[in-house]
Protein backbone atom coordinates (compact mmCIF):
# COMPACT_ATOMS: atom_id res chain seq x y z
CA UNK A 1 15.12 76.56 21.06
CA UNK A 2 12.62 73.52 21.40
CA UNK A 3 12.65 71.38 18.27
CA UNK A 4 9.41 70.47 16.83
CA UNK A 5 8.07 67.32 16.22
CA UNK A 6 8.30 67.78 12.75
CA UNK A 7 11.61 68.37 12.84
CA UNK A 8 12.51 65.18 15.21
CA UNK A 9 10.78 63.27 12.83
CA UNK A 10 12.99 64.46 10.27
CA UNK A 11 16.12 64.28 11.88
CA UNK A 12 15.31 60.18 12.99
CA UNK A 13 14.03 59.62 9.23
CA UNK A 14 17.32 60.94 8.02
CA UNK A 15 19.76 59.36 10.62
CA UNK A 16 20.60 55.50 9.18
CA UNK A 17 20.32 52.46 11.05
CA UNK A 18 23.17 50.57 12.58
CA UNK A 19 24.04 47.14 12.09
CA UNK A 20 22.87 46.03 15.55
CA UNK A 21 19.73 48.04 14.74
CA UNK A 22 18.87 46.85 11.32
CA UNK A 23 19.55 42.78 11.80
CA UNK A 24 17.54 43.28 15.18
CA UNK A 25 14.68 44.82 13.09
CA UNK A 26 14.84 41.99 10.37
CA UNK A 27 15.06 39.24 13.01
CA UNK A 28 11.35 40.54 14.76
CA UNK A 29 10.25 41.09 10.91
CA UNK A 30 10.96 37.19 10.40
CA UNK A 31 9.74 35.88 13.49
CA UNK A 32 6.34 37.75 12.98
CA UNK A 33 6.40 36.13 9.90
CA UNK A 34 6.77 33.00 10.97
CA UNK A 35 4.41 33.26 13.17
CA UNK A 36 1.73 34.51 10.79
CA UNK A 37 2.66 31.43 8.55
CA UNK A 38 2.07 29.20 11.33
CA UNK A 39 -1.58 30.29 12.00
CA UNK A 40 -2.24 29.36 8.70
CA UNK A 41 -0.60 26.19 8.58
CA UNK A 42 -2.88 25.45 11.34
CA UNK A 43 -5.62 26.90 9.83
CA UNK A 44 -5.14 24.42 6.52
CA UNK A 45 -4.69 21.39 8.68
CA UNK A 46 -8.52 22.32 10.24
CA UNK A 47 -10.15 22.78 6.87
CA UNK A 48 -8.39 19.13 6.03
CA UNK A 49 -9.77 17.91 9.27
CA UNK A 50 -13.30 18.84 8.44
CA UNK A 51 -13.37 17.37 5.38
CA UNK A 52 -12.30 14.21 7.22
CA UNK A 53 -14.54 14.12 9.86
CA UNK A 54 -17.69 14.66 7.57
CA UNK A 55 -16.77 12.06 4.83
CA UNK A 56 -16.15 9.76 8.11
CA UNK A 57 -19.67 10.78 9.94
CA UNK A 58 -21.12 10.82 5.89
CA UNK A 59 -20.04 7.06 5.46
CA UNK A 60 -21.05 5.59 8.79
CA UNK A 61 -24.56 7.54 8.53
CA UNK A 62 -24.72 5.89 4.77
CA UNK A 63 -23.47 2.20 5.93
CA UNK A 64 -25.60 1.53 9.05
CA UNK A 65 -28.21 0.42 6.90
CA UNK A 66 -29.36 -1.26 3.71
CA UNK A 67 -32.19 1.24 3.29
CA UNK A 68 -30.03 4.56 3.52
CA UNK A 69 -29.41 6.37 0.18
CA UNK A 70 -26.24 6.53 -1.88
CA UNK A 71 -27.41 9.77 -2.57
CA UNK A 72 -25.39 11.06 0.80
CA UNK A 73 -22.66 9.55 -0.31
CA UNK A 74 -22.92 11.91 -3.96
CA UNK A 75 -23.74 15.14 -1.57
CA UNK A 76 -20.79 14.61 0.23
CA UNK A 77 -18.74 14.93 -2.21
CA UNK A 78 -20.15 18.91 -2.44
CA UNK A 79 -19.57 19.61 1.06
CA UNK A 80 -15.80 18.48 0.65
CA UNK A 81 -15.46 20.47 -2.23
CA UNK A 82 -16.67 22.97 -0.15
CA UNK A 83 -14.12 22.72 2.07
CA UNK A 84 -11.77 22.44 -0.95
CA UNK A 85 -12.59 26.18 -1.90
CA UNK A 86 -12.28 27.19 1.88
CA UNK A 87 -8.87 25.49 1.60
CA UNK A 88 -7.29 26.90 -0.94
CA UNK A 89 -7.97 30.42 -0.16
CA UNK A 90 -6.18 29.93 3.03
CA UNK A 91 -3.43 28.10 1.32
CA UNK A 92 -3.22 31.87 -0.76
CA UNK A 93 -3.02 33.46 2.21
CA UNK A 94 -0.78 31.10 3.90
CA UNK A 95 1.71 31.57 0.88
CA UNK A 96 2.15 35.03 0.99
CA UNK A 97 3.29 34.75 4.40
CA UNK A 98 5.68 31.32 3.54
CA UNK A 99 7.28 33.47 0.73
CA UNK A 100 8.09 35.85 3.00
CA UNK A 101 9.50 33.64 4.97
CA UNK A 102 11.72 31.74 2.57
CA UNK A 103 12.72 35.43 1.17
CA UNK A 104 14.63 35.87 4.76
CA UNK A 105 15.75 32.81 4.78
CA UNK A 106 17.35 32.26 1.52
CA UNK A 107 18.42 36.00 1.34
CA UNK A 108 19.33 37.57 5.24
CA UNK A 109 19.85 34.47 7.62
CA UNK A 110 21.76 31.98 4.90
CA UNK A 111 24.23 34.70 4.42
CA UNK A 112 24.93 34.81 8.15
CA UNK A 113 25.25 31.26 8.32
CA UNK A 114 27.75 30.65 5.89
CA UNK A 115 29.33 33.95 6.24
CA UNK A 116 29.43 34.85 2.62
CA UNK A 117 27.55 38.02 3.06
CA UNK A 118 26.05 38.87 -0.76
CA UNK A 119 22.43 37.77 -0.90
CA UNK A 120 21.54 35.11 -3.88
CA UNK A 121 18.57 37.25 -5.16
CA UNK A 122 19.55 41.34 -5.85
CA UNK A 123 16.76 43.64 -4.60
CA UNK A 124 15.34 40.99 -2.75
CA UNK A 125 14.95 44.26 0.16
CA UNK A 126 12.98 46.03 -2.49
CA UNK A 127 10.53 42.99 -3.53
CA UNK A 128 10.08 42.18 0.32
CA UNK A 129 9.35 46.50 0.88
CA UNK A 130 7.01 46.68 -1.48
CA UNK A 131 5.14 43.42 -0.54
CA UNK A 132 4.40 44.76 2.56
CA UNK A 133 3.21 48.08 0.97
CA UNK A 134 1.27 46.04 -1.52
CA UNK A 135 0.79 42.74 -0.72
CA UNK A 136 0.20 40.15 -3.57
CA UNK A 137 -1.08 36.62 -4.24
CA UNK A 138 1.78 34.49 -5.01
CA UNK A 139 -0.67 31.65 -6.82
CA UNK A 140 -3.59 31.82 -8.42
CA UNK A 141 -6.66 30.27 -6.99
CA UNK A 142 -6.78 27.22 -9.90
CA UNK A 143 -3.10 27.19 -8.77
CA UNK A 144 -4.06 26.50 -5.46
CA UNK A 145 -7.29 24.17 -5.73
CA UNK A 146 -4.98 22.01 -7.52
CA UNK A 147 -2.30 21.69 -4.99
CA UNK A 148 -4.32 21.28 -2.46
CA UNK A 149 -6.30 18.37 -4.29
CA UNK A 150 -3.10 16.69 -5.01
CA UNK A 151 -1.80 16.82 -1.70
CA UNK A 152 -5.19 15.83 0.15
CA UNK A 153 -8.27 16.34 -1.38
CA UNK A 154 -7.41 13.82 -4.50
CA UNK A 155 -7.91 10.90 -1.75
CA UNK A 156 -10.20 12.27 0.12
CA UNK A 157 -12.26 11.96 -3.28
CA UNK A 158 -11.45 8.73 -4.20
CA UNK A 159 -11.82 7.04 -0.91
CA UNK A 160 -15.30 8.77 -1.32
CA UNK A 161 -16.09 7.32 -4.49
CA UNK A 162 -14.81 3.46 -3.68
CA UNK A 163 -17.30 4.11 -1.12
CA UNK A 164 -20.16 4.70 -2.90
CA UNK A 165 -19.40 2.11 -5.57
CA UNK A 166 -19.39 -0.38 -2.46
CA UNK A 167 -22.74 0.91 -1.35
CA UNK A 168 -24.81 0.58 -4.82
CA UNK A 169 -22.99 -2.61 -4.91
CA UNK A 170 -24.48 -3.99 -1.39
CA UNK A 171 -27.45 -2.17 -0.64
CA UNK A 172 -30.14 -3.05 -0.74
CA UNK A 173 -29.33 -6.20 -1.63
CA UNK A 174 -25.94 -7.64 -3.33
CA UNK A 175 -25.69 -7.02 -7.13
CA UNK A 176 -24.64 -10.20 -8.75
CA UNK A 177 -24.12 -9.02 -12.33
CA UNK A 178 -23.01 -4.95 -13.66
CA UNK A 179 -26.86 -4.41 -14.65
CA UNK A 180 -27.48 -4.88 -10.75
CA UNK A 181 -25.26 -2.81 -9.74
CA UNK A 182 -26.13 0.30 -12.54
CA UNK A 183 -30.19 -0.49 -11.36
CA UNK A 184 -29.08 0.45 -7.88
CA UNK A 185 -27.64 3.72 -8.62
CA UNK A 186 -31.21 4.90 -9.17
CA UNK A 187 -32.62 7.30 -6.98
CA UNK A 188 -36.12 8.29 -7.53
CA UNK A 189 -37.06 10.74 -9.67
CA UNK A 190 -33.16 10.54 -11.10
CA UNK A 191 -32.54 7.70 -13.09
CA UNK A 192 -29.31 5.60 -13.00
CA UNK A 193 -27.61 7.59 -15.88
CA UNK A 194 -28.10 10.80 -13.96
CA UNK A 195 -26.94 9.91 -11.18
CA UNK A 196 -23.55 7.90 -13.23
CA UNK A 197 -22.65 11.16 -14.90
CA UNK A 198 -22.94 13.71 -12.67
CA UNK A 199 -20.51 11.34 -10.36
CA UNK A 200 -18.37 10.54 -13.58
CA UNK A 201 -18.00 14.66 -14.98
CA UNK A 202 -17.28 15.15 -10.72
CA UNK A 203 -14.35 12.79 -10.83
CA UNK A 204 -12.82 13.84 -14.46
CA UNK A 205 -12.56 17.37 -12.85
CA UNK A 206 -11.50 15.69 -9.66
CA UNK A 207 -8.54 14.01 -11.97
CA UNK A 208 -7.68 17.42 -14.57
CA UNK A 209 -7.24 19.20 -11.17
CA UNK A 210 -4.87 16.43 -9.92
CA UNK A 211 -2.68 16.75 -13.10
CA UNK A 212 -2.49 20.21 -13.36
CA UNK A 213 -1.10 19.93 -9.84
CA UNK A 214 1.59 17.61 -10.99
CA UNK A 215 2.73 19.37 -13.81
CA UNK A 216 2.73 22.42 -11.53
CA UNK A 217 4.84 20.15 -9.03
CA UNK A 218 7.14 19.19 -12.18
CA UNK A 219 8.15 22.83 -12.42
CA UNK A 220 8.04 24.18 -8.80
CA UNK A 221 9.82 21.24 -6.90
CA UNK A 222 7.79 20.52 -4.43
CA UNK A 223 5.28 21.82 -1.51
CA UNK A 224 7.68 22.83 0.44
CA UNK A 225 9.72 25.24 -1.42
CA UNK A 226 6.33 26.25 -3.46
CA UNK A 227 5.58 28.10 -6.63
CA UNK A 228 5.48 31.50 -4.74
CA UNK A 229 9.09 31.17 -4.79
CA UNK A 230 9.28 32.28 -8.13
CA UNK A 231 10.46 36.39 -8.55
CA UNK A 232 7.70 37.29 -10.87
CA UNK A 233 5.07 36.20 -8.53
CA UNK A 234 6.30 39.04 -6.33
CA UNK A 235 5.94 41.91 -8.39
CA UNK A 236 2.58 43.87 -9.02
C-alpha cells in the first residue's frame, strides 16, 4: 500500500528530533541570525557615514569663502537628522535580529560551554518560536532616535553647531563684540532672532534626546547588551 503524502507528512511531524538533529538545527538558526545582524550593523555604520560625509562636504562648501551663507550650515543640520530617522529604523530592525542573537547565546550555546545544561531564562524556546511567527520591535522608535543620537548623532550635532558659531563669527568679516556676531546671523528676509531660535529649539531637542538616551543607558547597561534584552519586549 503506497502511503500518501499526507500521511508522510504526518508521520515526520509526529516523529521527534534527535539531539544531533535539533542542536544542528539551532546552530544554522544562529548563524543565519548572525548573519542577518551583521547586514545591519553594516547598514547603520553607512547611514553614520553619510551623515559624515555631508556635514564634511557641507562645511568645506560653507568655509571656502567669506561670502557663502551660514544658512547651509542651519540646513545641514536637517539632512543629518534625516539620516537620524533613516538610522534608527535600521537600528529597530537591526535589534530584532541582535536579540535573537543574544537569546541563543545566553540560553543554548552558554549552557554548552559551561556544561550546566538548564537555560537562565524558562521558555526562552517559546519567546524565540513565536518571534519568528510574529516578529516584534524590541524598542520603540523615540527609544531608538535617542540611542542613536547619544552614540553618534549627539556630536555629529555639536561639531555642526561650533561650526556655524565660527562662521557668523568670521564671515564676512570678524565680529569684535556679541552684537557683531548676533548682526551676522541675519539672513535676508529672516532676521537674526529667527534664525537664533530655530538653531536654539534644534539643539534643546538635540540635548532632551541625548538624556533620554542616558537614562535609558542607566537602566539597560549599555549598547551592547541593549534594551531589547529585556523579556517583555518579546512578547506581543
Amino acid at each position: 500500500m503506497v502511503e500518501s503524502p499526507r500521511d508522510a507528512a504526518a508521520e515526520f511531524e509526529s516523529t521527534p528530533l534527535t539531539r544531533p538533529e535539533y542542536i544542528q538545527a539551532v546552530v544554522h538558526f544562529y548563524r543565519g541570525e548572525i548573519y542577518r545582524s551583521n547586514v545591519w550593523r553594516r547598514r547603520l555604520d553607512a547611514t553614520t557615514n553619510w551623515a559624515v560625509v555631508t556635514t564634511a562636504a557641507v562645511l568645506t562648501f560653507t568655509f571656502s569663502s567669506p561670502e557663502t551663507t551660514h544658512l547651509l550650515l542651519v540646513l545641514c543640520n536637517f539632512v543629518v537628522l534625516a539620516f537620524l530617522f533613516i538610522e534608527a529604523r535600521r537600528f529597530r530592525y537591526f535589534s530584532v535580529y541582535r536579540a535573537r542573537v543574544r537569546m541563543l547565546e545566553e540560553n543554548f550555546l552558554l549552557p554548552i560551554l559551561t556544561r550546566q545544561l538548564v537555560s537562565p531564562i524558562e521558555g526562552w524556546r517559546e519567546l524565540v518560536a513565536q518571534d519568528l511567527e510574529q516578529p516584534k520591535f524590541k524598542n520603540t522608535l523615540l527609544e531608538a532616535l535617542a540611542l542613536r543620537v547619544r552614540y553618534n548623532y549627539f556630536w555629529i550635532f555639536s561639531f555642526i553647531g561650533s561650526a556655524w558659531l565660527l562662521k557668523v563669527w568670521l564671515h564676512p568679516v570678524p565680529a569684535r563684540t556679541w552684537r557683531e556676531m548676533y548682526g551676522h546671523m541675519a539672513v535676508p528676509p529672516l532676521p537674526a532672532w529667527a534664525v537664533l531660535g530655530v538653531g536654539a529649539l534644534f539643539f534643546a531637542a538635540v540635548w532632551i534626546l541625548f538624556l533620554v538616551a542616558g537614562r535609558i543607558s542607566a537602566m539597560t547597561e549599555d549598547e551592547v547588551r541593549g534594551i531589547d534584552a529585556e523579556r517583555d519586549r518579546w512578547r506581543i
